[in-house]
C-alpha atoms as a PDB file:
ATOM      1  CA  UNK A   1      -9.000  -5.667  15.368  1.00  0.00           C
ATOM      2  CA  UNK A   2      -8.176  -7.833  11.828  1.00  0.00           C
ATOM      3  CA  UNK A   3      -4.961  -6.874  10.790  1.00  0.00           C
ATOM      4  CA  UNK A   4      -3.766  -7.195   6.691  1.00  0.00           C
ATOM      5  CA  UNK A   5      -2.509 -10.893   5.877  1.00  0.00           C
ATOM      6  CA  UNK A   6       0.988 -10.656   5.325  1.00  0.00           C
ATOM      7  CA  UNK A   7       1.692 -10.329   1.523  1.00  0.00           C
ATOM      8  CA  UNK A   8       5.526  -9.382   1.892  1.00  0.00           C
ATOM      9  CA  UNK A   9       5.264  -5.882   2.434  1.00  0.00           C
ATOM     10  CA  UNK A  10       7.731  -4.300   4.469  1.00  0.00           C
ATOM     11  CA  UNK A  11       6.338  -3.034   7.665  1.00  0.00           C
ATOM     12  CA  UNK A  12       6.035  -0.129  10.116  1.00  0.00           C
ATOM     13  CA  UNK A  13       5.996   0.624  13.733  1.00  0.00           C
ATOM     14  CA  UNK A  14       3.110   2.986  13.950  1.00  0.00           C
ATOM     15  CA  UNK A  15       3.571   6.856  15.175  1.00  0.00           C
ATOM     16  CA  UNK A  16       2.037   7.831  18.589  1.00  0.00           C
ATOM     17  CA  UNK A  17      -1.465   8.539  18.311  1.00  0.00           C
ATOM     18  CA  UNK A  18      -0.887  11.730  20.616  1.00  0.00           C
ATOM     19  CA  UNK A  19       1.906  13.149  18.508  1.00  0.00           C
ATOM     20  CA  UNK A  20       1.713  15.723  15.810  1.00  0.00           C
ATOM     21  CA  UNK A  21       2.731  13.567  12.861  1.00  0.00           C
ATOM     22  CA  UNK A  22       4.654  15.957  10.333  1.00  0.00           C
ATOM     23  CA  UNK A  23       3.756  15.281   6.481  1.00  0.00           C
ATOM     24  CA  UNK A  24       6.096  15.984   3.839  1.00  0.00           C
ATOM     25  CA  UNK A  25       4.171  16.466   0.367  1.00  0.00           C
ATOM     26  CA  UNK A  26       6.160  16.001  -3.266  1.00  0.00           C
ATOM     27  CA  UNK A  27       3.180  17.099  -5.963  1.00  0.00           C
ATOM     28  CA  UNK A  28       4.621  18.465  -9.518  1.00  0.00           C
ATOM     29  CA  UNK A  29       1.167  20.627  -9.416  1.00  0.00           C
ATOM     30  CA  UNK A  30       1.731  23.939  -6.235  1.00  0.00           C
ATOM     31  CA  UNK A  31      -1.674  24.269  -6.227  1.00  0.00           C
ATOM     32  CA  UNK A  32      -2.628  21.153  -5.141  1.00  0.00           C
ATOM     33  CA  UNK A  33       0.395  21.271  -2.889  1.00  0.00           C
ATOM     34  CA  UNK A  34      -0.889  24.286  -1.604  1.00  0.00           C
ATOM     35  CA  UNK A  35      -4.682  22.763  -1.249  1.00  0.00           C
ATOM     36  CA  UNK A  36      -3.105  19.611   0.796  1.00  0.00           C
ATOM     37  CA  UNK A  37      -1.200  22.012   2.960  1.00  0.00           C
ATOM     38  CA  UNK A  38      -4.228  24.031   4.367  1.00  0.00           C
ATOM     39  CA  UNK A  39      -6.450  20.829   4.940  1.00  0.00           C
ATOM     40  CA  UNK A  40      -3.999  19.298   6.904  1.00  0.00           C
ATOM     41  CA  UNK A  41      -2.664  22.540   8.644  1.00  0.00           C
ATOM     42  CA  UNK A  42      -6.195  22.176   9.587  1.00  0.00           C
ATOM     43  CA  UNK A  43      -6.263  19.165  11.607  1.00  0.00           C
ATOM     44  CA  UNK A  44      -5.173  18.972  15.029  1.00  0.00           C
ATOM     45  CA  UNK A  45      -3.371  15.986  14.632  1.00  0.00           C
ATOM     46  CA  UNK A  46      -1.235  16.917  11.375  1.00  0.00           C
ATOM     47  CA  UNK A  47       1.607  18.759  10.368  1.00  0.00           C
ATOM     48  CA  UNK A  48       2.441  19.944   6.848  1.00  0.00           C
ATOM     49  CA  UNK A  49       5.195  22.851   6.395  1.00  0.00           C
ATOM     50  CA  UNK A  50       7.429  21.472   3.941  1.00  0.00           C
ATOM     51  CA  UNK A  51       6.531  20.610   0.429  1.00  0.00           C
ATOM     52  CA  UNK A  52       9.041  19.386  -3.000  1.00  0.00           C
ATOM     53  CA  UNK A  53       8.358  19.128  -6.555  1.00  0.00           C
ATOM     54  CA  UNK A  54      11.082  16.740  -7.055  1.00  0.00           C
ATOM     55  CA  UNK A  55      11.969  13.426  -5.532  1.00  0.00           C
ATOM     56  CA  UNK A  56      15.353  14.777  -5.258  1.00  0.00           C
ATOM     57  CA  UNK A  57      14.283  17.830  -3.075  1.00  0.00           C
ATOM     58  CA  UNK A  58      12.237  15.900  -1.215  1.00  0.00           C
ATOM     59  CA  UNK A  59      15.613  13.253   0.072  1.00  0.00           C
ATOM     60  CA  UNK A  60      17.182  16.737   0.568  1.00  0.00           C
ATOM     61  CA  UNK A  61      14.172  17.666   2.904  1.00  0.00           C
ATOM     62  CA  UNK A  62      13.939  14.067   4.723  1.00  0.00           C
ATOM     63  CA  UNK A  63      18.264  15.155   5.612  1.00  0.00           C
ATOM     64  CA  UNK A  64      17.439  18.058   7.099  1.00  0.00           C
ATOM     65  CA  UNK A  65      13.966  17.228   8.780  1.00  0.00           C
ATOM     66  CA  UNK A  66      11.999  14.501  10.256  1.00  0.00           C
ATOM     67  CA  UNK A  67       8.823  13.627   8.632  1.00  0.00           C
ATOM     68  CA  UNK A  68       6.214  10.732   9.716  1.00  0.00           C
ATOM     69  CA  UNK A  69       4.182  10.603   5.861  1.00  0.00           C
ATOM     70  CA  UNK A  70       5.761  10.972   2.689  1.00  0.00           C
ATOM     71  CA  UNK A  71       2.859  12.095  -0.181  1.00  0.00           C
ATOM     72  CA  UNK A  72       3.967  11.598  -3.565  1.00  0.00           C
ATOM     73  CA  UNK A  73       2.448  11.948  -6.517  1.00  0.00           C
ATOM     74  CA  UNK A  74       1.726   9.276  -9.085  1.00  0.00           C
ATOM     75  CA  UNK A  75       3.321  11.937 -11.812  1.00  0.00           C
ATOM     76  CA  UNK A  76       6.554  10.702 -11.119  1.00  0.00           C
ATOM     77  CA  UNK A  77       5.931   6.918 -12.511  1.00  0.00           C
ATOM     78  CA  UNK A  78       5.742   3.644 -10.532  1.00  0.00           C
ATOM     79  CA  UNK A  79       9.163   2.931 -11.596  1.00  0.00           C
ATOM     80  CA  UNK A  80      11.123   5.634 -10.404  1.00  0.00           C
ATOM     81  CA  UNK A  81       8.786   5.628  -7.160  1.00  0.00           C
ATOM     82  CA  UNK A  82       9.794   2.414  -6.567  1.00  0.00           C
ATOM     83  CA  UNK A  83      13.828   2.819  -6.881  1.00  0.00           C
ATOM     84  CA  UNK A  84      13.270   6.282  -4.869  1.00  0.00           C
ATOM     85  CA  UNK A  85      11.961   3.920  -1.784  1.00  0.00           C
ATOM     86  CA  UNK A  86      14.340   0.970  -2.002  1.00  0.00           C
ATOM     87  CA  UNK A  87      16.903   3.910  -2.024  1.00  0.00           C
ATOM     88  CA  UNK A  88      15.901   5.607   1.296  1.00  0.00           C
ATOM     89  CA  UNK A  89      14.965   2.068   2.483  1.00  0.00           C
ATOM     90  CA  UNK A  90      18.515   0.431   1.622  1.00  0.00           C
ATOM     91  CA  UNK A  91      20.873   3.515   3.180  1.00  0.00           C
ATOM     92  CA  UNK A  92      19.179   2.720   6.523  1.00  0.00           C
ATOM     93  CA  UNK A  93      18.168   6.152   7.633  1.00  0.00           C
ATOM     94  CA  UNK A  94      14.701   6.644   9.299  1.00  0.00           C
ATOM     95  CA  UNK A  95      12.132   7.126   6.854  1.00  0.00           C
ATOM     96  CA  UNK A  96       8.554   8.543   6.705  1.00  0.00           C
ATOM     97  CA  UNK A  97       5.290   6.137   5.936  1.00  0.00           C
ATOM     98  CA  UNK A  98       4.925   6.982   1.890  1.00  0.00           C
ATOM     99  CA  UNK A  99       1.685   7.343   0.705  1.00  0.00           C
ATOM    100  CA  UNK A 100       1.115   8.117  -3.288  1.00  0.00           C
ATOM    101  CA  UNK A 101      -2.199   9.116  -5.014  1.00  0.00           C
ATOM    102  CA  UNK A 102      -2.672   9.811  -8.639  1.00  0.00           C
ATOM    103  CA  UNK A 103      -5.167   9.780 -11.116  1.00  0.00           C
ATOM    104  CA  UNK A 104      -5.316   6.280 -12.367  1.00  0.00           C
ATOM    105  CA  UNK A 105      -4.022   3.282 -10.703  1.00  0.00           C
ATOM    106  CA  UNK A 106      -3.375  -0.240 -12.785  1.00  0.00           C
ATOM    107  CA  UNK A 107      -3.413  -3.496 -10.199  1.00  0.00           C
ATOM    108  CA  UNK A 108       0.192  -3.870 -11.378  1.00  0.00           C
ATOM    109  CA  UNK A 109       0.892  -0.446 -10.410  1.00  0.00           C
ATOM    110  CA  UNK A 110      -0.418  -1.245  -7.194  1.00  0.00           C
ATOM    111  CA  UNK A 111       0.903  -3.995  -6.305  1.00  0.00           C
ATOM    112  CA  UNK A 112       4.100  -2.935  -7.475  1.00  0.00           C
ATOM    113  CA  UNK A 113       3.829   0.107  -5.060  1.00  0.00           C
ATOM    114  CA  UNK A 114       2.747  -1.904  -2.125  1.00  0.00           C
ATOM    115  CA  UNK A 115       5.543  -4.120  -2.470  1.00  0.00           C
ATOM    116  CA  UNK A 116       8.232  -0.874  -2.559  1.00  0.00           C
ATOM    117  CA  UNK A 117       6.407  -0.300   0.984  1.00  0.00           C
ATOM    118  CA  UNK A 118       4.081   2.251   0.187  1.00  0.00           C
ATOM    119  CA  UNK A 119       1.723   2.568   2.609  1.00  0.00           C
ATOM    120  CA  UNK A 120      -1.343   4.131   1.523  1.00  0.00           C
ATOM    121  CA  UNK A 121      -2.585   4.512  -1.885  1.00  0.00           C
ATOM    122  CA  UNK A 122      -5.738   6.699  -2.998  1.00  0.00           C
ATOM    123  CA  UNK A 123      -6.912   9.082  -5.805  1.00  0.00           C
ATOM    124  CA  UNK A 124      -6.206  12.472  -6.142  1.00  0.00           C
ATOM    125  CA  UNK A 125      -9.825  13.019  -7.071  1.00  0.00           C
ATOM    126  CA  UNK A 126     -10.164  12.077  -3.183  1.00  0.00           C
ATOM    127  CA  UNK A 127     -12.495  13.768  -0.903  1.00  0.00           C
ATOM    128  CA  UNK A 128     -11.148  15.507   1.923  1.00  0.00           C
ATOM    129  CA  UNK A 129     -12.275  12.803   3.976  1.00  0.00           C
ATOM    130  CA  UNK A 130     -11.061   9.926   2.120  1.00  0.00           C
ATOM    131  CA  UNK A 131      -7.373  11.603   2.282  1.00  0.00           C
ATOM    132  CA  UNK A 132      -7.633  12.322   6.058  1.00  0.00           C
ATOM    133  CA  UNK A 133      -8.914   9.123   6.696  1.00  0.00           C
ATOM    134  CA  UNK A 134      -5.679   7.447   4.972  1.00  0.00           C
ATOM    135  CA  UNK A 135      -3.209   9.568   7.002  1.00  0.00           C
ATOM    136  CA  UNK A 136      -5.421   8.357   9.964  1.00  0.00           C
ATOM    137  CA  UNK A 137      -4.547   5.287   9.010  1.00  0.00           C
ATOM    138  CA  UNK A 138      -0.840   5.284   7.919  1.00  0.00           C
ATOM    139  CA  UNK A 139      -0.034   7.110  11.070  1.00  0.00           C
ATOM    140  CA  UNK A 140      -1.666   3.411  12.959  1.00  0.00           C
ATOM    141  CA  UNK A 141       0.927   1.539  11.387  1.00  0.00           C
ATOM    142  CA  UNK A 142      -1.952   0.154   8.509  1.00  0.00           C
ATOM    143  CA  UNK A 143      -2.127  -0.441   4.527  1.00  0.00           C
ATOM    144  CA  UNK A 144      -4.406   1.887   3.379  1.00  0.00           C
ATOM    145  CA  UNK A 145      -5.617   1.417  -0.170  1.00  0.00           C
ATOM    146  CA  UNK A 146      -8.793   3.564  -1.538  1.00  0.00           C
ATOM    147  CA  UNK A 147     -11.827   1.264  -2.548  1.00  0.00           C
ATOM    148  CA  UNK A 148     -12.399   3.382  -5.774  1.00  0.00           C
ATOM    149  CA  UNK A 149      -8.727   1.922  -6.378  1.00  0.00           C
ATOM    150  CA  UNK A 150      -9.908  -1.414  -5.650  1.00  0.00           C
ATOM    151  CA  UNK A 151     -13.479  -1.579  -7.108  1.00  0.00           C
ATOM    152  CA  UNK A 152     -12.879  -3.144 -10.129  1.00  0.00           C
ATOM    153  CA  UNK A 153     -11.663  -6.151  -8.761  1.00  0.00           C
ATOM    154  CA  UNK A 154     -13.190  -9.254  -8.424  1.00  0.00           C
ATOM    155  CA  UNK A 155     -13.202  -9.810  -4.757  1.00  0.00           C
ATOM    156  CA  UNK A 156     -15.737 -12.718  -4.015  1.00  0.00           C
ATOM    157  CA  UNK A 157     -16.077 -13.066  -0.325  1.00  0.00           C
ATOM    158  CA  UNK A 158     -15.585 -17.241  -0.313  1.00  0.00           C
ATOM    159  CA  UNK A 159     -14.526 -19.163  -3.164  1.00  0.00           C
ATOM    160  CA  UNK A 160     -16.676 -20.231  -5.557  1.00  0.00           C
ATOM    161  CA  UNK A 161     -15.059 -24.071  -4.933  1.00  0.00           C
ATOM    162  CA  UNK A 162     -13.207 -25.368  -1.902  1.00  0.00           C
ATOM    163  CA  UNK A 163      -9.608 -25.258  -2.090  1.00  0.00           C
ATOM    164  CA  UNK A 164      -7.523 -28.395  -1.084  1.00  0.00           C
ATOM    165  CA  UNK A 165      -4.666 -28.601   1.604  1.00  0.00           C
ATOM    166  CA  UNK A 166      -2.105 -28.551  -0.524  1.00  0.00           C
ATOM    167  CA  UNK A 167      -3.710 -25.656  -2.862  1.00  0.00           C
ATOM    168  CA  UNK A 168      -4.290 -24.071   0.336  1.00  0.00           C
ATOM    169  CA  UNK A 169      -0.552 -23.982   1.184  1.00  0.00           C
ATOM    170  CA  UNK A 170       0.244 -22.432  -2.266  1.00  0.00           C
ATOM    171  CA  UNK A 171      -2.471 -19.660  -1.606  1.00  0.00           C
ATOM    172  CA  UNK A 172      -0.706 -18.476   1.443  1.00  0.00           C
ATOM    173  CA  UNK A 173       2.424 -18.209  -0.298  1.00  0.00           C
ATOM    174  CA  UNK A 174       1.232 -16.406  -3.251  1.00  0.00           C
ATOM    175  CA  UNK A 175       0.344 -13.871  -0.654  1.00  0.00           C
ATOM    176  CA  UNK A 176       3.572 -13.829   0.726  1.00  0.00           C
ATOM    177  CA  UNK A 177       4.831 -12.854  -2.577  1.00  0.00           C
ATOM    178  CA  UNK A 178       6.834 -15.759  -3.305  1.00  0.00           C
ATOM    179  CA  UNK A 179       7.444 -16.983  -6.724  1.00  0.00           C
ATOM    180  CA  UNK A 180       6.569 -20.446  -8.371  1.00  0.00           C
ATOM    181  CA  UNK A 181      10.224 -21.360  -7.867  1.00  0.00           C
ATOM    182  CA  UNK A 182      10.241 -20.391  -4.271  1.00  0.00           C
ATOM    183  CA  UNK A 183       7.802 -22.236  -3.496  1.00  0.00           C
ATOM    184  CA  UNK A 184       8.166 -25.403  -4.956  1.00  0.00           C
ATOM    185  CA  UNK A 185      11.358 -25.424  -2.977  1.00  0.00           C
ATOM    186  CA  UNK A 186       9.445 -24.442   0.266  1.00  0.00           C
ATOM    187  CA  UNK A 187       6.553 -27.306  -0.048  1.00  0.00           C
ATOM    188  CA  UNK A 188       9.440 -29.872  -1.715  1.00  0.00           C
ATOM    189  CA  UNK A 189       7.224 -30.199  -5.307  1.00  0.00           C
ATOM    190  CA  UNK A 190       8.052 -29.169  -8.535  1.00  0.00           C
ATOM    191  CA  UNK A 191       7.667 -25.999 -10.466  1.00  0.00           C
ATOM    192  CA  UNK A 192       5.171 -27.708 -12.772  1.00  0.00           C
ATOM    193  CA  UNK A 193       3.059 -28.923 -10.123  1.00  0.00           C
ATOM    194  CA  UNK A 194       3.242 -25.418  -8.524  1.00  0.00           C
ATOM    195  CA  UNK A 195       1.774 -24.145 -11.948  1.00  0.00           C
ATOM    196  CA  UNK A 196      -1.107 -25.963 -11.850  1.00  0.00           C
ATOM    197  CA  UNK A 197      -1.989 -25.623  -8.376  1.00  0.00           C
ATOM    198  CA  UNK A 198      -1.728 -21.900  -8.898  1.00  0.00           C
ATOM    199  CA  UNK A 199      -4.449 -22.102 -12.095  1.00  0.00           C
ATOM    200  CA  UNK A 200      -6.500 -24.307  -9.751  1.00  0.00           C
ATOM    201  CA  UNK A 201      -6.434 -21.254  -7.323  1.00  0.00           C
ATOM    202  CA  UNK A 202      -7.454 -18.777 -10.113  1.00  0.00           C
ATOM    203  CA  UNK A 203     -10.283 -20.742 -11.491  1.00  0.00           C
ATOM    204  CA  UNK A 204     -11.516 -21.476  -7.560  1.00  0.00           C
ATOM    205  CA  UNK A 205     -11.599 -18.232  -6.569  1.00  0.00           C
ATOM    206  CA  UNK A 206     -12.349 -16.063  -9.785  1.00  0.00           C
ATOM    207  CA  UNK A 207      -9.429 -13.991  -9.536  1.00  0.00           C
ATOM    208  CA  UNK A 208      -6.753 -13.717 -12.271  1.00  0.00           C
ATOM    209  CA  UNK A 209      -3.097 -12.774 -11.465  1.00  0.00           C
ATOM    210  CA  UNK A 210      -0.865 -12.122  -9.409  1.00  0.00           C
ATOM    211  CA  UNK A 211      -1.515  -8.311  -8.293  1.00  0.00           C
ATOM    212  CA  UNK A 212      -5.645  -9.200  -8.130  1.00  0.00           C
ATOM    213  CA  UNK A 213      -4.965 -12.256  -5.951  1.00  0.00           C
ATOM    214  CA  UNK A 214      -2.246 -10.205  -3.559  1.00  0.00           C
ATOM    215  CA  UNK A 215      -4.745  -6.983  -3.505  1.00  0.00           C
ATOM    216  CA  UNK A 216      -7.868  -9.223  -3.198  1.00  0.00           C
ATOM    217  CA  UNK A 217      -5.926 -10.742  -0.330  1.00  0.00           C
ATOM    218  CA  UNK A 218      -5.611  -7.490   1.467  1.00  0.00           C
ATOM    219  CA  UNK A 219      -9.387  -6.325   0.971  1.00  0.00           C
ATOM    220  CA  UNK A 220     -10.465  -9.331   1.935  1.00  0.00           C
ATOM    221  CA  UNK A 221      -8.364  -9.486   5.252  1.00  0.00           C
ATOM    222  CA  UNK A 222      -8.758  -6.057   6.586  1.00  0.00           C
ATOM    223  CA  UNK A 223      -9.846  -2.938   4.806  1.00  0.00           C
ATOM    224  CA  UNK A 224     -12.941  -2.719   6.495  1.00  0.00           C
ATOM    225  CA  UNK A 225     -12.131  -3.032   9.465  1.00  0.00           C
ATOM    226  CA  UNK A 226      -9.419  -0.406   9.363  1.00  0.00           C
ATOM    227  CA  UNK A 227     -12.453   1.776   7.731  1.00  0.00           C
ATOM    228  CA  UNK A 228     -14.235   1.346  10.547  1.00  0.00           C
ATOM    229  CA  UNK A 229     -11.564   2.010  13.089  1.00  0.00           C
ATOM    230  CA  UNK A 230     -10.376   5.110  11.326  1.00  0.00           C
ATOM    231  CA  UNK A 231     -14.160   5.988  11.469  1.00  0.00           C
ATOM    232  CA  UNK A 232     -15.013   5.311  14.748  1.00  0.00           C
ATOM    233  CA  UNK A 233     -11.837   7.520  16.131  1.00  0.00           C
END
């Protein structure tokens, strides 16, 4: 099976596929909580008896209880998403897959989110489907991002000119998430040369920024085929 290129994204060692994984959900709207509850109390393979309409009450939940997927809603703002994760993530206690779904997604906001370590991002507009598909998914240790997120992104399948070796090189680490700095240190060239190597890229491959190239990256390298493993189970 293709696995996603690695972009800098903190990992995860997937759950057993013959355990119950237990799903913690953090909504600021109980209905939908409630909604998300019964599908999943639904499925054979999930678990959802706790629910939070803070981030706060949900670290107070992840104390007292383990949890496998983390569902958080978009409400709360990328930013304070964000420092919520690197907080669980720095104070070294086990912590569930998070997955957050919203109404409208931005490519910053998603890359943004994908670098915190989120694992699965989607709509809440979602079909029930779509949602158990991503779980399905997370719980395999994937990235998991919903195409309606992605489908306004250019995301040619080869570049519309051929890349040279040393343009190439900068690619790669573009996905890794490094910075122009960083990398003209790692290849032993200079930032300015790193800055027009990087346009090159953009004008090769018809995708503009940061976020597109880094999301286009992980399309490209993967969501399909998790699609069609998730499918096929």
């Amino acid at each position: 099976m293709m696995e996603f290129a690695d972009v800098g994204i903190p990992q995860m060692t997937s759950i057993s596929q013959t355990s119950i994984a237990a799903v913690l959900v953090c909504d600021t709207q109980p209905v939908t909580v409630t909604g998300v509850k019964g599908i999943l109390n639904l499925q054979t393979e999930f678990l959802c008896s706790n629910a939070a309409d803070s981030l706060d009450d949900a670290r107070d939940l992840m104390q007292m209880a383990e949890f496998d997927i983390f569902i958080i809603d978009m409400a709360f703002g990328v930013r304070t998403i964000c420092t919520f994760l690197e907080g669980i993530r720095t104070s070294g206690a086990e912590h569930p897959a998070p997955i957050v779904w919203g109404n409208k997604f931005s490519e910053a906001d998603t890359g943004h989110l994908l670098k915190a370590g989120v694992k699965g991002i989607l709509s809440r507009t979602a079909e029930t489907r779509t949602l158990l598909d991503c779980l399905r998914a997370v719980v395999r240790g994937h990235l998991w991002v919903e195409e309606q997120v992605l489908r306004n992104m250019h995301c040619p399948d080869h570049p519309s000119k051929v890349l040279t070796n040393r343009e190439t090189e900068v690619l790669e680490l573009l996905l890794q998430g490094l910075i122009n700095r960083e990398i003209a240190e790692k290849l032993g060239i200079c930032q300015g040369t790193v800055k027009i190597h990087v346009k090159n890229i953009f004008a090769k491959t018809g995708v503009h920024g940061r976020h597109s190239l880094g999301l286009t990256g992980i399309f490209s390298n993967g969501m399909n085929a998790i699609k069609n493993e998730v499918a096929a189970a």
